[in-house]
N, C-alpha and C. Protein backbone atom coordinates (compact mmCIF):
# COMPACT_ATOMS: atom_id res chain seq x y z
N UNK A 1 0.83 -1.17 0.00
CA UNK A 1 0.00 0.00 0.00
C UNK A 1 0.88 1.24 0.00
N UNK A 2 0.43 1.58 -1.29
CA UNK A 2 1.62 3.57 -0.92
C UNK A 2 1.15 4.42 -0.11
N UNK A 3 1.87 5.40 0.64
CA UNK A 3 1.37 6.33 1.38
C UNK A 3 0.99 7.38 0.94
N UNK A 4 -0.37 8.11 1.38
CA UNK A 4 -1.19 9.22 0.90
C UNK A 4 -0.04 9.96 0.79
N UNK A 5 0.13 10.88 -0.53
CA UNK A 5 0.84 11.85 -0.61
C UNK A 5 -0.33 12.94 -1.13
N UNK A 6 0.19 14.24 -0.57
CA UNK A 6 -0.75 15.61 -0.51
C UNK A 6 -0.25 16.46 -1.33
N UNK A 7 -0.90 16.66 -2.22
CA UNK A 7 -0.98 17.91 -3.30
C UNK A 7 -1.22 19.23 -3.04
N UNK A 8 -0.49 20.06 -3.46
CA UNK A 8 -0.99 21.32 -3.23
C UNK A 8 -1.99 21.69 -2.86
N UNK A 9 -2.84 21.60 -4.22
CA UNK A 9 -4.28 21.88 -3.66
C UNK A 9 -5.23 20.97 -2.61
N UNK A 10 -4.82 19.90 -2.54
CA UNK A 10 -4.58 19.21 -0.81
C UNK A 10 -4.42 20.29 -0.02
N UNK A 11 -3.56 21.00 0.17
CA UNK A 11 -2.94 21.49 1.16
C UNK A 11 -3.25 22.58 1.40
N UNK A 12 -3.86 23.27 0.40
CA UNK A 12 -4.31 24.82 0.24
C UNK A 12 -5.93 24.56 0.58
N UNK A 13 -6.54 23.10 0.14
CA UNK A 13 -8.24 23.11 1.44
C UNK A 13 -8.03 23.00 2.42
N UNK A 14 -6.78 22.20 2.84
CA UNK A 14 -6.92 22.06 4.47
C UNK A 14 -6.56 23.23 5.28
N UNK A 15 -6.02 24.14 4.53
CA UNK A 15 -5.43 25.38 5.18
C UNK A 15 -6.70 26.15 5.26
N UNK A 16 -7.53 26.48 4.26
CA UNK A 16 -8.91 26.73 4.36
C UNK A 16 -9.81 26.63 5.00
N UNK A 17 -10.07 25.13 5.42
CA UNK A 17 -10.98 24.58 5.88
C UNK A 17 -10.94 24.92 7.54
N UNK A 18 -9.39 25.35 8.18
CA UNK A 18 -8.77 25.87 9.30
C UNK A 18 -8.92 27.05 9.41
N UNK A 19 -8.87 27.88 8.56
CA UNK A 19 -9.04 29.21 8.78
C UNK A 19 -10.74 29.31 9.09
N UNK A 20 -11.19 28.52 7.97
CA UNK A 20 -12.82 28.67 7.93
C UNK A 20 -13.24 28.38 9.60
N UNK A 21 -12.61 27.67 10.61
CA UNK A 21 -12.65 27.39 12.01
C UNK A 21 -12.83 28.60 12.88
N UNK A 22 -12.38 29.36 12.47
CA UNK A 22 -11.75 30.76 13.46
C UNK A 22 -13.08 31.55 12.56
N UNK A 23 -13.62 32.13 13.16
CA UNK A 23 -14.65 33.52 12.58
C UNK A 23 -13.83 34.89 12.54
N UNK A 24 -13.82 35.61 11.83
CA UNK A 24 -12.99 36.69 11.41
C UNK A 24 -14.32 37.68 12.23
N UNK A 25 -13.71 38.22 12.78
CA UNK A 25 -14.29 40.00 13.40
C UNK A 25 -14.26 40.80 12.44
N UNK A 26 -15.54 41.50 11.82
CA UNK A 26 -15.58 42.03 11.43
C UNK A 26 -14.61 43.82 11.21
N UNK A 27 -14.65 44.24 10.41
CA UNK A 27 -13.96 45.99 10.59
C UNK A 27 -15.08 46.80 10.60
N UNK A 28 -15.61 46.84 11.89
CA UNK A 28 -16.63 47.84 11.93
C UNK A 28 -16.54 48.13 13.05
N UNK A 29 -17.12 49.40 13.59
CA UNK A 29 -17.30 49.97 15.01
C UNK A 29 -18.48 49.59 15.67
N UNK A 30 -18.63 48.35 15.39
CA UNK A 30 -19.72 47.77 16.21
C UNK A 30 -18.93 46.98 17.19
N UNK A 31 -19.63 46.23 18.28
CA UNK A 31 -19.09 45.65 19.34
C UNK A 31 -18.75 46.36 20.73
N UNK A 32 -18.25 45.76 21.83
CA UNK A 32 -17.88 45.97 23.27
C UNK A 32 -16.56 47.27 22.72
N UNK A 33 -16.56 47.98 23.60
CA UNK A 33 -15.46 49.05 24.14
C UNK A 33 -14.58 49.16 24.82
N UNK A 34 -13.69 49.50 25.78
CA UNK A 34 -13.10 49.58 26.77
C UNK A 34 -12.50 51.08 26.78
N UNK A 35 -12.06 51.55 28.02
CA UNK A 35 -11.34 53.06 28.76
C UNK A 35 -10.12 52.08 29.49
N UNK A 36 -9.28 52.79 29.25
CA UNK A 36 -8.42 52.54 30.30
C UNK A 36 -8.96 52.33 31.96
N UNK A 37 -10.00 53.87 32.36
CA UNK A 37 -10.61 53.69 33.37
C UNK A 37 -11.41 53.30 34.13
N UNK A 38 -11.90 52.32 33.18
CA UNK A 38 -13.03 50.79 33.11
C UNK A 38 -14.19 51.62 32.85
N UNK A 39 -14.34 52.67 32.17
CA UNK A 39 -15.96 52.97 31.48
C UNK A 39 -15.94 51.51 30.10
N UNK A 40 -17.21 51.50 29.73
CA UNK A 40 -17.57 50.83 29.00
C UNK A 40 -18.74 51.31 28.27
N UNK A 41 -18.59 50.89 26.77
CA UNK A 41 -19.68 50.62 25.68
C UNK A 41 -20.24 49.92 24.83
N UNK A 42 -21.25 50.03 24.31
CA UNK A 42 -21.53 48.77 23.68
C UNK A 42 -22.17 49.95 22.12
N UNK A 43 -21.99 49.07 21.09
CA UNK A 43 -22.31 49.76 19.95
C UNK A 43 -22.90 48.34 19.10
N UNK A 44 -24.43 48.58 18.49
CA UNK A 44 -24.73 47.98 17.80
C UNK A 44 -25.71 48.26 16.62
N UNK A 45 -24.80 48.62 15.26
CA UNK A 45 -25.56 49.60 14.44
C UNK A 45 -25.86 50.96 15.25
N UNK A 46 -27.34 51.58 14.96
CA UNK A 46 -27.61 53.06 15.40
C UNK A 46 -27.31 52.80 16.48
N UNK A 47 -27.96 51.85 17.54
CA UNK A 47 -27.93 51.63 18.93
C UNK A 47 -26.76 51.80 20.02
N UNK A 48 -26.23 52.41 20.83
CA UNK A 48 -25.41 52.56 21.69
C UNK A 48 -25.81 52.56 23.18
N UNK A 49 -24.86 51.50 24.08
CA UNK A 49 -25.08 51.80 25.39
C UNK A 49 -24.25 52.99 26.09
N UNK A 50 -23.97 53.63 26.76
CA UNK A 50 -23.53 54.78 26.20
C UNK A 50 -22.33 54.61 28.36
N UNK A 51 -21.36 54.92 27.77
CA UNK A 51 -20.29 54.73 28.83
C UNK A 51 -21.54 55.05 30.97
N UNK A 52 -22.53 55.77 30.52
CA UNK A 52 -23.11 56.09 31.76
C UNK A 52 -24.15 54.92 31.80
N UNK A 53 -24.12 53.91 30.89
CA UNK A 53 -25.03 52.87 30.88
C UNK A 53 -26.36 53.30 30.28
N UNK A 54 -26.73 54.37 29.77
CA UNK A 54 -27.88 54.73 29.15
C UNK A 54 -27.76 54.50 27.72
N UNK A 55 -28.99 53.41 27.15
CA UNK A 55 -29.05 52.91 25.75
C UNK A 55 -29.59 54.35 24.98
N UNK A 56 -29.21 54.46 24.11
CA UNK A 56 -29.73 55.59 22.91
C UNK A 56 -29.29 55.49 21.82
N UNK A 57 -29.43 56.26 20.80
CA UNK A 57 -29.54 56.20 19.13
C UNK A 57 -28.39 57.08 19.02
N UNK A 58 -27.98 56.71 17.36
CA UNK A 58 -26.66 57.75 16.92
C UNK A 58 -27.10 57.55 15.79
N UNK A 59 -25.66 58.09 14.89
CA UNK A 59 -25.46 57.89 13.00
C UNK A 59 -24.27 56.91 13.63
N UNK A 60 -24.71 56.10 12.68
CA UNK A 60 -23.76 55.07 12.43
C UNK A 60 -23.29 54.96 11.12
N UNK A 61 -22.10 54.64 10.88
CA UNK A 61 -21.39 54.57 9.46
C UNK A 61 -20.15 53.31 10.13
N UNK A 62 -19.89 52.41 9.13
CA UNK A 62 -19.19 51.19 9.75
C UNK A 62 -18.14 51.54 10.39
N UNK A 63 -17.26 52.79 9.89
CA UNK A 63 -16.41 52.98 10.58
C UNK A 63 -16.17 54.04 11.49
N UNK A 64 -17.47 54.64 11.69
CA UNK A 64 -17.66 55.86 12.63
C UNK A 64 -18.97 55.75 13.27
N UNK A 65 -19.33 56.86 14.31
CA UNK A 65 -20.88 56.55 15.26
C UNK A 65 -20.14 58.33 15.74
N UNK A 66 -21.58 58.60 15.48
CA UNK A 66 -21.47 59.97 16.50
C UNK A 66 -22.83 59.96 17.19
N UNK A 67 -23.17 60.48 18.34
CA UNK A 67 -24.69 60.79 19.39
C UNK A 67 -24.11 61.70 19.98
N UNK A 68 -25.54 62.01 20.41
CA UNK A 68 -25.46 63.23 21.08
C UNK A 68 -25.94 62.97 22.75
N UNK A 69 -25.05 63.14 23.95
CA UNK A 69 -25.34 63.08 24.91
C UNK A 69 -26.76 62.94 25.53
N UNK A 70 -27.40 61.76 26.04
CA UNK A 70 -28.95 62.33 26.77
C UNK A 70 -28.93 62.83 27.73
N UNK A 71 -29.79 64.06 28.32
CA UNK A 71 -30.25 64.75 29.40
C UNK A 71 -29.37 64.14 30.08
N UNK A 72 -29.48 62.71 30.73
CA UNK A 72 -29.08 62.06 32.45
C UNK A 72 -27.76 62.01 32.08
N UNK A 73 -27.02 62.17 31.07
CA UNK A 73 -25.55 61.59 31.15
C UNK A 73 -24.22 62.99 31.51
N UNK A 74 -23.17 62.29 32.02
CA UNK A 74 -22.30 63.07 31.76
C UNK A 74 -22.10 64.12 30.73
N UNK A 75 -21.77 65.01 30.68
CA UNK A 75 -21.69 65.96 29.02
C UNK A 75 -22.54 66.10 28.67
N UNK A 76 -24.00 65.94 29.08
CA UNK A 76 -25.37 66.12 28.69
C UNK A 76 -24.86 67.28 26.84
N UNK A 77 -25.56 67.17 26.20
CA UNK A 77 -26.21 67.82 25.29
C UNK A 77 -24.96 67.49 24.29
N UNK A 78 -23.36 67.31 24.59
CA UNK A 78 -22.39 67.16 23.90
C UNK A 78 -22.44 66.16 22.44
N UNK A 79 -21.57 66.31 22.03
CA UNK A 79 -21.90 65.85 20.69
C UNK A 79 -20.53 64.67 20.65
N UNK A 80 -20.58 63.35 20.72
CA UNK A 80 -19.53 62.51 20.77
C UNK A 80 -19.41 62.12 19.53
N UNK A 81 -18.17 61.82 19.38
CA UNK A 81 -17.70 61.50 17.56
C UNK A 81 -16.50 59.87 17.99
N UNK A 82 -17.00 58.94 16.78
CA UNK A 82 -15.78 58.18 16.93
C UNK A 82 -15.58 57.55 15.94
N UNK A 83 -14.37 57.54 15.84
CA UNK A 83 -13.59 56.61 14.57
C UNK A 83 -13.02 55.34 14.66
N UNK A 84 -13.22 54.14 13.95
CA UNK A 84 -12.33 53.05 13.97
C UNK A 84 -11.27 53.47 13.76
N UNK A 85 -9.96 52.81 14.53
CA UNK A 85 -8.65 53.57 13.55
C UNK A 85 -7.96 51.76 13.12
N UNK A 86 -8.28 50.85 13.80
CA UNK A 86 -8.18 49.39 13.30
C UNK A 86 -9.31 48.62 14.38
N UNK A 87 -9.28 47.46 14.02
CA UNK A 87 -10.06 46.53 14.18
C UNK A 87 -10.12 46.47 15.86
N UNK A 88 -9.14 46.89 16.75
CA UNK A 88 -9.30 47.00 17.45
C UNK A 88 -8.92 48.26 18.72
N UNK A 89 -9.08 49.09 17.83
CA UNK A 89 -8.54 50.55 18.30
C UNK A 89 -9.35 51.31 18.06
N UNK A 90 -10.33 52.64 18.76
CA UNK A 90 -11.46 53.45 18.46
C UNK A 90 -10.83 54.87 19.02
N UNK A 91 -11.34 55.60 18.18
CA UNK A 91 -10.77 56.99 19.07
C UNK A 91 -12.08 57.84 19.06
N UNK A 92 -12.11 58.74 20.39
CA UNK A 92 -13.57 59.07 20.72
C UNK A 92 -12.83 60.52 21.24
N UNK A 93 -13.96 61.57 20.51
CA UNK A 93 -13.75 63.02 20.91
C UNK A 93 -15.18 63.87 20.93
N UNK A 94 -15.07 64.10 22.52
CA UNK A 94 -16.53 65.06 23.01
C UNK A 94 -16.45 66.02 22.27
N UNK A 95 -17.47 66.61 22.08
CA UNK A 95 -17.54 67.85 21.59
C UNK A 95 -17.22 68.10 19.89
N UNK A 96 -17.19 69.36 19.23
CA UNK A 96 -17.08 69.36 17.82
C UNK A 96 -15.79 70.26 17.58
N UNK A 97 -14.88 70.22 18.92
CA UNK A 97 -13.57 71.36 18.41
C UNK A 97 -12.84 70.83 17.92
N UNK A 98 -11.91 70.70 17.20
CA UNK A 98 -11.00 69.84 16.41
C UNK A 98 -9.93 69.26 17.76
N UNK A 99 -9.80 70.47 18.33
CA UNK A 99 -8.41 70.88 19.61
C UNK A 99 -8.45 69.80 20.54
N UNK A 100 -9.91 69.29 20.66
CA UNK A 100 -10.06 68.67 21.91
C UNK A 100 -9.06 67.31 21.77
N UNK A 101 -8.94 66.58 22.96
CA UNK A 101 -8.16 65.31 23.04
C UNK A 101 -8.56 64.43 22.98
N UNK A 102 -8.17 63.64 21.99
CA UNK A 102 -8.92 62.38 21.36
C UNK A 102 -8.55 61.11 22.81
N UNK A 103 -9.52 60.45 22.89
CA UNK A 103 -9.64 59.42 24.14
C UNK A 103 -9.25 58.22 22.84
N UNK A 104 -8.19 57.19 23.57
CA UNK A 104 -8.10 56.20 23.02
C UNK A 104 -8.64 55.16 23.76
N UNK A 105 -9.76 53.78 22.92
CA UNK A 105 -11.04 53.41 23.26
C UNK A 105 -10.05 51.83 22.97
N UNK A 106 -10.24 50.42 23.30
CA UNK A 106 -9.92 49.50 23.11
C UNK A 106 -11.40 48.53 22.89
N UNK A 107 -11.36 47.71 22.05
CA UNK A 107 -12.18 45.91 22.28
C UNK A 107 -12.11 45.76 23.46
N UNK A 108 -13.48 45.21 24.16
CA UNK A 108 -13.18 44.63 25.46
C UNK A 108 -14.35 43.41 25.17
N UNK A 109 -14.20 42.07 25.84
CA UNK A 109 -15.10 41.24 25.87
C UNK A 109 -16.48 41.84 26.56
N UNK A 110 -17.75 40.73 25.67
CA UNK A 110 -18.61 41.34 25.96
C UNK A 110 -19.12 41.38 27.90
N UNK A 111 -19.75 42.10 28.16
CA UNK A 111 -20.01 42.24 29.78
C UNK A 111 -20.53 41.33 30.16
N UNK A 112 -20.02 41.30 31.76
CA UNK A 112 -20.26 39.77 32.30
C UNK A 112 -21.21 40.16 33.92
N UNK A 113 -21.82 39.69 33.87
CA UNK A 113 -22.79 39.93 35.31
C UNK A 113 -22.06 39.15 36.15
């Protein structure tokens, strides 16, 4: 009996068929958040939980989300802007001055009770 020998294209499904294992994360600014200072967010499409825990609406664009502060929150009335800058890096700036200091935002797993 000869031994199975593997062909390229052998080798290029099984490499496939492995990758196909792992789910690729999307490049969008959807998903969990993180602060360095343990605020948290959640973004899904328009929908946002919003770092004070209050759910509300935005513009969403895959790689950006801006809302506008509700009444109960911190910064009330402010206008928050954010950008993907990679798959797992977000940068978030209150307000509409250019000047202001961009907050750097991380992926965090989703929240755990």
């Amino acid at each position: 009996m000869r031994p199975l020998r593997l062909t390229p294209l052998m080798c290029t499904c099984a490499i496939m068929l492995v990758m196909a294992a792992h789910p690729a994360r999307a490049d969008a600014i959807d998903g969990h958040w993180c602060f360095p200072d343990g605020k948290r967010m959640s973004i899904q499409g328009s929908s946002i939980v919003t770092p004070d825990g209050t759910p509300t609406q935005g513009n969403y664009a895959r790689h950006f989300f801006t809302y506008v502060v509700p009444p109960a929150g911190q910064c009330a009335g402010n206008t928050i802007s954010m950008a993907l800058v990679n798959e797992d890096t977000m940068h978030l700036r209150v307000g509409t001055v250019s000047d202001v200091p961009v907050q750097v935002w991380h992926r965090c797993g989703s929240p755990t009770s």
